[in-house]
Protein backbone atom coordinates (compact mmCIF):
# COMPACT_ATOMS: atom_id res chain seq x y z
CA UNK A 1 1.92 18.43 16.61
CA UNK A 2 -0.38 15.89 18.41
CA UNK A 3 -4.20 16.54 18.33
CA UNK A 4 -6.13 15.62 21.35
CA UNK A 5 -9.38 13.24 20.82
CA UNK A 6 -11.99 15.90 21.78
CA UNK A 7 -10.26 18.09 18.80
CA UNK A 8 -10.10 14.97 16.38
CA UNK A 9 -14.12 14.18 17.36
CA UNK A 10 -14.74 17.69 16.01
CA UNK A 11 -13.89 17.09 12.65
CA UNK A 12 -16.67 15.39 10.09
CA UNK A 13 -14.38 14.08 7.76
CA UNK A 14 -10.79 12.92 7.25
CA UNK A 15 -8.24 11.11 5.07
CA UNK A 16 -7.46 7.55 6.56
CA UNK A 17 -3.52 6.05 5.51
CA UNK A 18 -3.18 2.77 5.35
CA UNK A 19 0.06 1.48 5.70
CA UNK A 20 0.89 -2.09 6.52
CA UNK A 21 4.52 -3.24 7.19
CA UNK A 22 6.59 -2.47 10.37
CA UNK A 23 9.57 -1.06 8.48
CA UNK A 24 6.92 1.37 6.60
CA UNK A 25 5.37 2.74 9.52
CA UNK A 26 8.56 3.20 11.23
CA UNK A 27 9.75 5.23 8.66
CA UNK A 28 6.51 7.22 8.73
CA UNK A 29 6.94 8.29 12.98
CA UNK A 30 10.43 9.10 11.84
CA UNK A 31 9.25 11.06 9.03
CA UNK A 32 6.29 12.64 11.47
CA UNK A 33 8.19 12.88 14.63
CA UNK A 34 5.74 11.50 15.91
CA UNK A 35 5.74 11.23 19.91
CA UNK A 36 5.40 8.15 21.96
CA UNK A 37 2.32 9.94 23.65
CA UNK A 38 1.02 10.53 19.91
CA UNK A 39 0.69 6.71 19.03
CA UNK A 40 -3.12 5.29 19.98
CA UNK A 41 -3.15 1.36 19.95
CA UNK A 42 -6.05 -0.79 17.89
CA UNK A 43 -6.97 -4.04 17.26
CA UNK A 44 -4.44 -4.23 14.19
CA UNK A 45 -1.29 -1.65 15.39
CA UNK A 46 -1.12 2.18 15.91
CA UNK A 47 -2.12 4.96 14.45
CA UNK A 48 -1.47 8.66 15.24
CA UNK A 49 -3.64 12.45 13.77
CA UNK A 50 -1.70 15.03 11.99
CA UNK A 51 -3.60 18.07 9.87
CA UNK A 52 -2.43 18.44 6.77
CA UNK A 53 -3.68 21.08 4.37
CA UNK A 54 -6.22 22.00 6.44
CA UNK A 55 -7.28 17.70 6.33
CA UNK A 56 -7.02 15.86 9.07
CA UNK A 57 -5.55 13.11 8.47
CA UNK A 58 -5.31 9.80 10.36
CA UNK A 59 -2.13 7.37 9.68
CA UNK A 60 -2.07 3.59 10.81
CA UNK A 61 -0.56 0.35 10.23
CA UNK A 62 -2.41 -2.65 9.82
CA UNK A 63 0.19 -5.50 9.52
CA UNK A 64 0.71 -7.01 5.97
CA UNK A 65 -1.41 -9.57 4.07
CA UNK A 66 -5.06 -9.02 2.74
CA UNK A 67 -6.77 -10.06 5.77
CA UNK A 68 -4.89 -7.36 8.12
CA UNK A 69 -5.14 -4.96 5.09
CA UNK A 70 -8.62 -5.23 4.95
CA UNK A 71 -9.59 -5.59 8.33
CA UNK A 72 -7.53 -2.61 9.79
CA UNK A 73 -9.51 -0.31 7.24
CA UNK A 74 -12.63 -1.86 8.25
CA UNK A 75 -12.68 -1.30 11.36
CA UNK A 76 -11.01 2.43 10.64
CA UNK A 77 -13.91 3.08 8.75
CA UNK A 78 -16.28 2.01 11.25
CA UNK A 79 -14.60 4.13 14.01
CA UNK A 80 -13.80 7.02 11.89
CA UNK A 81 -15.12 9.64 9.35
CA UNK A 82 -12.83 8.56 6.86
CA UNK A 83 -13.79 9.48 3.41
CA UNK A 84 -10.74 8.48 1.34
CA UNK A 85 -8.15 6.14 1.80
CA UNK A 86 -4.55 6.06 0.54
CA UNK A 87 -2.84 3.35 0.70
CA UNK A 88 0.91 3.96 0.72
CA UNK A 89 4.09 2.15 0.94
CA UNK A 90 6.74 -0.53 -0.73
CA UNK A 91 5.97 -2.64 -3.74
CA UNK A 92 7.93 -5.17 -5.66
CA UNK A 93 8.97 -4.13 -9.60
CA UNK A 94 7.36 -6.46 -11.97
CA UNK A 95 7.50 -4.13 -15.23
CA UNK A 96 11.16 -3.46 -16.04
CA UNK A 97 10.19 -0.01 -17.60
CA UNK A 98 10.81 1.12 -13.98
CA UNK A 99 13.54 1.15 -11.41
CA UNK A 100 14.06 1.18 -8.01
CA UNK A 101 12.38 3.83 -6.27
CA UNK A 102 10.22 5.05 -8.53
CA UNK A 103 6.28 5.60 -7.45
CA UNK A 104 3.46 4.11 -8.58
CA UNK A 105 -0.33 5.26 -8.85
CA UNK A 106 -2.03 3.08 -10.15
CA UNK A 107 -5.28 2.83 -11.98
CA UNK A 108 -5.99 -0.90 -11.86
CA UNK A 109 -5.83 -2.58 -8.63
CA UNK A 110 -6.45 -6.29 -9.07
CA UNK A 111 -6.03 -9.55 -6.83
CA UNK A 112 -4.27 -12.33 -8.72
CA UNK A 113 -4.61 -15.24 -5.94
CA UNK A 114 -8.33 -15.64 -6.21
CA UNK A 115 -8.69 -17.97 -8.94
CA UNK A 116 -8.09 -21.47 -9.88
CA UNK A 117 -5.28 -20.61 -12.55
CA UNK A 118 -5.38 -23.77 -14.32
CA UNK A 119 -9.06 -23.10 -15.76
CA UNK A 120 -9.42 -19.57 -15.34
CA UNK A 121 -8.05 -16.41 -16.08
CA UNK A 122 -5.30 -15.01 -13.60
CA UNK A 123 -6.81 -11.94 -13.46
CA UNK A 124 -10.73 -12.58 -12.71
CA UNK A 125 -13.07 -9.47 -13.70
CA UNK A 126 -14.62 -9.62 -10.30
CA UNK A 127 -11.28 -8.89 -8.09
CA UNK A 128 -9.92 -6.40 -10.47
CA UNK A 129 -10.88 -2.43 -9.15
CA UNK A 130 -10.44 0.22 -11.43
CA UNK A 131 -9.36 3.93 -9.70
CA UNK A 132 -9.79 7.33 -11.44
CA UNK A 133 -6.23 9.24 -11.65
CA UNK A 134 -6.96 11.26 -14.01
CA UNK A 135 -8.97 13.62 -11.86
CA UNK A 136 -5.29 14.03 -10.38
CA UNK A 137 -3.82 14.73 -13.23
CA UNK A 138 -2.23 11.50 -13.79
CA UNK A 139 -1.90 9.45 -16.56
CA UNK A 140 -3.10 5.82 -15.65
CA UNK A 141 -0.88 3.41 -17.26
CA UNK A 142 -0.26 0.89 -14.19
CA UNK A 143 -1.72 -2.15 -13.10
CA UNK A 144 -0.86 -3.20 -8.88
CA UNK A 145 -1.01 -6.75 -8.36
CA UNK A 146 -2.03 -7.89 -4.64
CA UNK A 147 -2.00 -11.70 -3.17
CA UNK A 148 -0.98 -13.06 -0.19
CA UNK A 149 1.97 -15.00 -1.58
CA UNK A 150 4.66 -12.07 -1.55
CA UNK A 151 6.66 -11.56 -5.00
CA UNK A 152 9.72 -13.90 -4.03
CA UNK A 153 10.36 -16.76 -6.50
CA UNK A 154 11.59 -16.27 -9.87
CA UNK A 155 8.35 -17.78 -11.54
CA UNK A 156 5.89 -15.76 -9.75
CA UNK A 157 7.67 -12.67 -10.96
CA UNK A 158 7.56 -14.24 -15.10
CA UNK A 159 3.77 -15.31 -14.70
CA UNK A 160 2.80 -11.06 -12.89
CA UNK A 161 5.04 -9.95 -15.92
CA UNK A 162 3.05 -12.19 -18.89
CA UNK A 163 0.05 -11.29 -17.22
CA UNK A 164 1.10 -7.13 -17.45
CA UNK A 165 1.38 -6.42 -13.97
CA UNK A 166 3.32 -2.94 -13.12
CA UNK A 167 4.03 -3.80 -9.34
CA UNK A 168 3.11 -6.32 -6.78
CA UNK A 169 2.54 -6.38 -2.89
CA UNK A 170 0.47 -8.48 -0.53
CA UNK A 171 -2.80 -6.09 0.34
CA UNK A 172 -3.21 -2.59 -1.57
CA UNK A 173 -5.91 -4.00 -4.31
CA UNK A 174 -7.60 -5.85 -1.26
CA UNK A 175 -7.81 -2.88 0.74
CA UNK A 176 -9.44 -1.00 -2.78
CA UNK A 177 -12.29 -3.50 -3.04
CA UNK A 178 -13.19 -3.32 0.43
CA UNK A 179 -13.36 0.51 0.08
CA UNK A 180 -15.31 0.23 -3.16
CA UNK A 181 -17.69 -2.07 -1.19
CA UNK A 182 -17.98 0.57 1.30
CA UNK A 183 -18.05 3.48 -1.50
CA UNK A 184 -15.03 5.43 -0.37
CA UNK A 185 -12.80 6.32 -2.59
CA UNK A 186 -8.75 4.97 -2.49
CA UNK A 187 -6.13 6.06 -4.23
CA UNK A 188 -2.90 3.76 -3.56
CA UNK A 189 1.18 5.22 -3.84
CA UNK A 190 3.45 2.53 -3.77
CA UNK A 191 7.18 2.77 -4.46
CA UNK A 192 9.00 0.14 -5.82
CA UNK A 193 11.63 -1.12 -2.82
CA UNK A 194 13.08 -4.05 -4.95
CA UNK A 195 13.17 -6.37 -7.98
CA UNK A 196 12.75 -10.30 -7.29
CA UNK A 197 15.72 -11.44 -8.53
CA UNK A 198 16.69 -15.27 -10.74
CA UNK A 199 17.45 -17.76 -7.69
CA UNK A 200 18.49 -20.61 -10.34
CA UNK A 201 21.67 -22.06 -8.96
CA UNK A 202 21.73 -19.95 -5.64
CA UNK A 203 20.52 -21.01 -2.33
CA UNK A 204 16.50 -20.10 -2.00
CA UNK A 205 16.97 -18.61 2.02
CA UNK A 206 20.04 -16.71 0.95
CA UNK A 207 18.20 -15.49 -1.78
CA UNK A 208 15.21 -14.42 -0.32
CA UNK A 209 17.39 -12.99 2.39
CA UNK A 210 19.23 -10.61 -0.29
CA UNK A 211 16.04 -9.60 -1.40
CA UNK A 212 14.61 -8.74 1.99
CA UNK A 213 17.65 -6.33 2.29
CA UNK A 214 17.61 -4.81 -0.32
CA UNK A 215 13.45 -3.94 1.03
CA UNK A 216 14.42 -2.85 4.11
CA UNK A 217 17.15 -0.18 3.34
CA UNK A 218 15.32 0.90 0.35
CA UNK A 219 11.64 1.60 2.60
CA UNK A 220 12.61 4.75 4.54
CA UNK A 221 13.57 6.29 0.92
CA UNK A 222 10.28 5.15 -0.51
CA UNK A 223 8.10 6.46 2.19
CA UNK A 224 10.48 9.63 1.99
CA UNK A 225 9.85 10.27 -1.62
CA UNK A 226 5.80 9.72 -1.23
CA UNK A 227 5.42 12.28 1.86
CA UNK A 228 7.68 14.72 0.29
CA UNK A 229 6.46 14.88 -3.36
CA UNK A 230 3.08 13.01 -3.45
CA UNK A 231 1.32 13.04 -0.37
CA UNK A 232 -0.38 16.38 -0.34
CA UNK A 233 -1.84 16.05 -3.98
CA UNK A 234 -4.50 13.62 -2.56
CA UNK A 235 -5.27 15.59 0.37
């Protein structure tokens, strides 16, 4: 059910949901039903009100990449009482331990494209955000790697896996340091859409194309498995 803006500006608090690619927030109107009349336009998509356990709750995309990532929840958090983010969505598998499909809360949010690699280490102390789980009742075991360079060639995927990454994507532990700097708290639930796969003797495009896919038939399960089973824990 939509919520009209004089009921949403009653409400002192909510739970913002970041969600960043096209395919994922398709999947989440579907999921929703949310109306055409529902969908409220910003700066970096749309975003749309539902109450859930008594929360409301306020969903929108930003677009992928850190600078999106961050800047839709910036500006969310400037315009809205938002006291906790979740970020939800697809990821790419970097620890074999898991499979397809399979969702991923992380404890350790880190950004692995900030340093210079050659000198430093991959994972710099300053870009790496811890998150409390446990409070959930989860056991943190997993590690989310963010950088703008998406998970597609075969050594990217063996340097995240030396370097103990669970999962990869292209904004989530951006989108956690610009909460901690803002001292809200963010919980991120990413399933894992695909593996990158060995492109050694295949074409690169083709590839890549597979991969992409394999991502975009595999996001409206993803998405379908966090609402239904994990979503309402956080709220």
């Amino acid at each position: 059910m939509g919520l009209s803006l004089e009921t949403v500006g009653k409400h002192r608090f909510m739970v913002g949901i970041s969600i960043a690619t096209v395919w994922e927030f398709e999947a989440t109107l579907d999921y929703f039903h949310v109306k055409e009349t529902e969908r409220m336009t910003y700066p970096y998509g749309k975003y749309f009100f539902r109450v859930i356990n008594g929360t409301l709750v306020v969903f929108y995309s930003t677009s992928v990449r850190k600078v999106n990532g961050v800047g839709g929840n910036q500006y969310m958090l400037a315009h809205f009482p938002i006291t906790k983010v979740l970020v939800v969505g697809t990821c790419a598998g970097i620890d074999k331990r898991f499979d397809v499909l399979d969702i991923i809360i992380p404890d350790r949010a880190v950004q692995y494209d900030c340093t210079v690699k050659e000198i430093e280490p991959l994972l710099k102390p300053s870009f790496v955000v811890p998150i409390d789980v446990t409070k959930y009742g989860i056991d943190g075991n997993a590690t989310i790697g963010t950088a703008d360079r998406a998970v597609v060639m075969w050594r990217d995927y063996l340097e995240l896996q030396e370097n103990g990454i669970t999962v990869a994507d292209t904004e989530a532990a951006a989108i956690a340091y610009i909460c901690r700097k803002n001292e809200i708290e963010c919980i991120i639930i990413k399933g894992i859409s695909d593996f990158p796969t060995d492109e050694t003797g295949l074409d690169p495009l083709q590839s890549n194309q597979e991969q992409i896919n394999v991502y975009i038939a595999n996001t409206p399960k993803v998405m379908t498995r966090i609402f239904d089973d994990y979503l309402q824990l956080f709220i």
